[in-house]
C-alpha atoms as a PDB file:
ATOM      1  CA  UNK A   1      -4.351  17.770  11.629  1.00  0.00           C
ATOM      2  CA  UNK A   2      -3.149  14.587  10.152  1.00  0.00           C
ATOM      3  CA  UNK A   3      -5.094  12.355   7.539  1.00  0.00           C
ATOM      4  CA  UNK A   4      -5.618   8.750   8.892  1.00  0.00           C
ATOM      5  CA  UNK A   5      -7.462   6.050   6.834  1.00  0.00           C
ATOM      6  CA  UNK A   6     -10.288   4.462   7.974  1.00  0.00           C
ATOM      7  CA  UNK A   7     -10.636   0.815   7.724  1.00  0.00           C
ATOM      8  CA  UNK A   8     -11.430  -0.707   4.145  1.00  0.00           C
ATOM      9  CA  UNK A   9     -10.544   2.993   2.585  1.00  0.00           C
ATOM     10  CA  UNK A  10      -8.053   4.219   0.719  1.00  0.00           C
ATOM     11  CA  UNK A  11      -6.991   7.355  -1.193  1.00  0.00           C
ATOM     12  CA  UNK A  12      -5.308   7.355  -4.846  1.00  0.00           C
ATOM     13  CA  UNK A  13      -3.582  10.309  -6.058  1.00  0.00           C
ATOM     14  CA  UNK A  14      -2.344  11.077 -10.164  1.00  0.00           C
ATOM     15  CA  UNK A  15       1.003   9.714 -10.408  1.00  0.00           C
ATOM     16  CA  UNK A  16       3.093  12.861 -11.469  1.00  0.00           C
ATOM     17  CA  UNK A  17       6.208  10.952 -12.212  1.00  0.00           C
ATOM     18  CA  UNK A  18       4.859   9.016 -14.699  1.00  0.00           C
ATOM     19  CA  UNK A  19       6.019   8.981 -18.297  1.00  0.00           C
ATOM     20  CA  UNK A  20       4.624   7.787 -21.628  1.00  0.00           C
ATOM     21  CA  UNK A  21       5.858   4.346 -22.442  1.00  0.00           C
ATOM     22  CA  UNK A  22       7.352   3.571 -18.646  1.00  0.00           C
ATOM     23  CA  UNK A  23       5.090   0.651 -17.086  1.00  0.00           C
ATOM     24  CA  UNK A  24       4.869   2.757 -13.333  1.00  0.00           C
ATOM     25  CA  UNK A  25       0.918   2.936 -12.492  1.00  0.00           C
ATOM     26  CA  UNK A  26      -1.132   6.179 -13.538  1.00  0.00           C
ATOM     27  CA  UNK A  27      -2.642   6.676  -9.696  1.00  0.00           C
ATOM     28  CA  UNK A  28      -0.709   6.098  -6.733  1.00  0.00           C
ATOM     29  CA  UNK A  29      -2.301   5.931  -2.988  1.00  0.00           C
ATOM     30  CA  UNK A  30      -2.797   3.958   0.385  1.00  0.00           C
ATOM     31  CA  UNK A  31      -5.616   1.857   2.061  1.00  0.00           C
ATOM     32  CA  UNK A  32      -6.500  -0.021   5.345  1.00  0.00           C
ATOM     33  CA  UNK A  33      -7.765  -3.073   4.153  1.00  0.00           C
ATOM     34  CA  UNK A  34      -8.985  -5.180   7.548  1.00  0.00           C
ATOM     35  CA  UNK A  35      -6.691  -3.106  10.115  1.00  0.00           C
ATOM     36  CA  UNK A  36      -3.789  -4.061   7.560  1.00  0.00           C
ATOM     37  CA  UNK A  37      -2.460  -0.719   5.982  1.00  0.00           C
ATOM     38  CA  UNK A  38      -1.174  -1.473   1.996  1.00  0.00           C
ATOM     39  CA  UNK A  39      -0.504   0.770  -0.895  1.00  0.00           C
ATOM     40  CA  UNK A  40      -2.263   0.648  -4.155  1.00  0.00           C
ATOM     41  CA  UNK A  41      -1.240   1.222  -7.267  1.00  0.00           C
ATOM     42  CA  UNK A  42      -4.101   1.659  -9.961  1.00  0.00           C
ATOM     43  CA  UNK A  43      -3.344   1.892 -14.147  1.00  0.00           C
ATOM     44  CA  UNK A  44      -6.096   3.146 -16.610  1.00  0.00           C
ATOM     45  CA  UNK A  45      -6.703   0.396 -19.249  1.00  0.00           C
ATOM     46  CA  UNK A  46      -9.152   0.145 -22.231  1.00  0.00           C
ATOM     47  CA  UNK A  47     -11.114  -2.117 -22.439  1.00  0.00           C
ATOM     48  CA  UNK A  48     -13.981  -4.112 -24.787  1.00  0.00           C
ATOM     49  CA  UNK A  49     -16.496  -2.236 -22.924  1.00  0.00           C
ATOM     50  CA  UNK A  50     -14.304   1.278 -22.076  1.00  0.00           C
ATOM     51  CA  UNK A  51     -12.329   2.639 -19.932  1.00  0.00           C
ATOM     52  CA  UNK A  52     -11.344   0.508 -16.686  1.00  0.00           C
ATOM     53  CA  UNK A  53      -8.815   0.756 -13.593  1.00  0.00           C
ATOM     54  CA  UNK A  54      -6.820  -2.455 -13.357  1.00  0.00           C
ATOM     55  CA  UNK A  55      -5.805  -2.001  -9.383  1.00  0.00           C
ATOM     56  CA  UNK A  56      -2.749  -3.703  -7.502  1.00  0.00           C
ATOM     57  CA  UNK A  57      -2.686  -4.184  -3.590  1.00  0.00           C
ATOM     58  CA  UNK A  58       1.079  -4.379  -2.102  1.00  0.00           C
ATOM     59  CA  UNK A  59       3.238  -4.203   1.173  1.00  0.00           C
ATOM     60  CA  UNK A  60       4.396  -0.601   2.024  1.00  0.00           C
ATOM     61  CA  UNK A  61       7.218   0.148   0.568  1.00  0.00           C
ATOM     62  CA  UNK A  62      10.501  -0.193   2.476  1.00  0.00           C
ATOM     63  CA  UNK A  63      13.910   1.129   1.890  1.00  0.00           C
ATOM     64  CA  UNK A  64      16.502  -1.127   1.403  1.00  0.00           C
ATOM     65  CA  UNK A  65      18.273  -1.706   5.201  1.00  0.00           C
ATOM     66  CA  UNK A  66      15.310   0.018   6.629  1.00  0.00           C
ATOM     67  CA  UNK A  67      12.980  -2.292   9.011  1.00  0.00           C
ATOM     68  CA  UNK A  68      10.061  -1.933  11.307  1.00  0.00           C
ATOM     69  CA  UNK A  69      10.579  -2.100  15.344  1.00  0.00           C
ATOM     70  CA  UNK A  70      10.591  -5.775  16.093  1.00  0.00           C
ATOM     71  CA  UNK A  71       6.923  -6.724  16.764  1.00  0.00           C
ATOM     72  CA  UNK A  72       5.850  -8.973  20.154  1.00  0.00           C
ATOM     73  CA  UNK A  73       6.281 -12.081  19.915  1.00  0.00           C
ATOM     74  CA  UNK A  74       3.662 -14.987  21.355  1.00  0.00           C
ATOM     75  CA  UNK A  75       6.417 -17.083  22.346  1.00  0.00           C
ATOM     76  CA  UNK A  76       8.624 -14.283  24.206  1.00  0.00           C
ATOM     77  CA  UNK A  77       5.774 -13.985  26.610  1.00  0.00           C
ATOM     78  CA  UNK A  78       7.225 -16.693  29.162  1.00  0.00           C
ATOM     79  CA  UNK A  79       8.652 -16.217  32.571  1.00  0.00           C
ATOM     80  CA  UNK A  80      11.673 -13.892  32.660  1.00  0.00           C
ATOM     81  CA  UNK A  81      15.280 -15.973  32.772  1.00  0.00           C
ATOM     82  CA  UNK A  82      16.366 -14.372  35.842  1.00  0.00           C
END
């Protein structure tokens, strides 16, 4: 059984990869944010009154040359040319 987000959730996970110094986030994960699925990246700052998460909100990643089935289009919905 598969893991599927609810809407307006999200899971973040310790970022294993990261290194002292490098600028990749501390916590990794994904969200549904309005039926829209994005990934999150979250880093642990300090602040003036502690410890905060400073969270980003992005695109899925992508490979380079990789894209997504073409999605419907409103305007392809016409009468068919033949």
């Amino acid at each position: 059984m598969s893991y599927e987000l609810q809407d307006n959730s999200g899971s973040l996970f310790r970022n294993n990869k990261k290194q002292d110094g490098d600028k990749q986030p501390d916590y990794r994960g994904s969200a549904k944010v309005n039926g829209v699925e994005k990934e999150i990246a979250a880093w642990v700052k300090q602040g003036a009154k502690g410890t905060f998460l400073s969270i980003k909100f992005s695109a899925p990643y992508q490979k380079p040359g990789e894209q997504k089935s073409p999605a419907f289009k409103k305007e392809d919905s016409g009468d068919l040319p033949f």
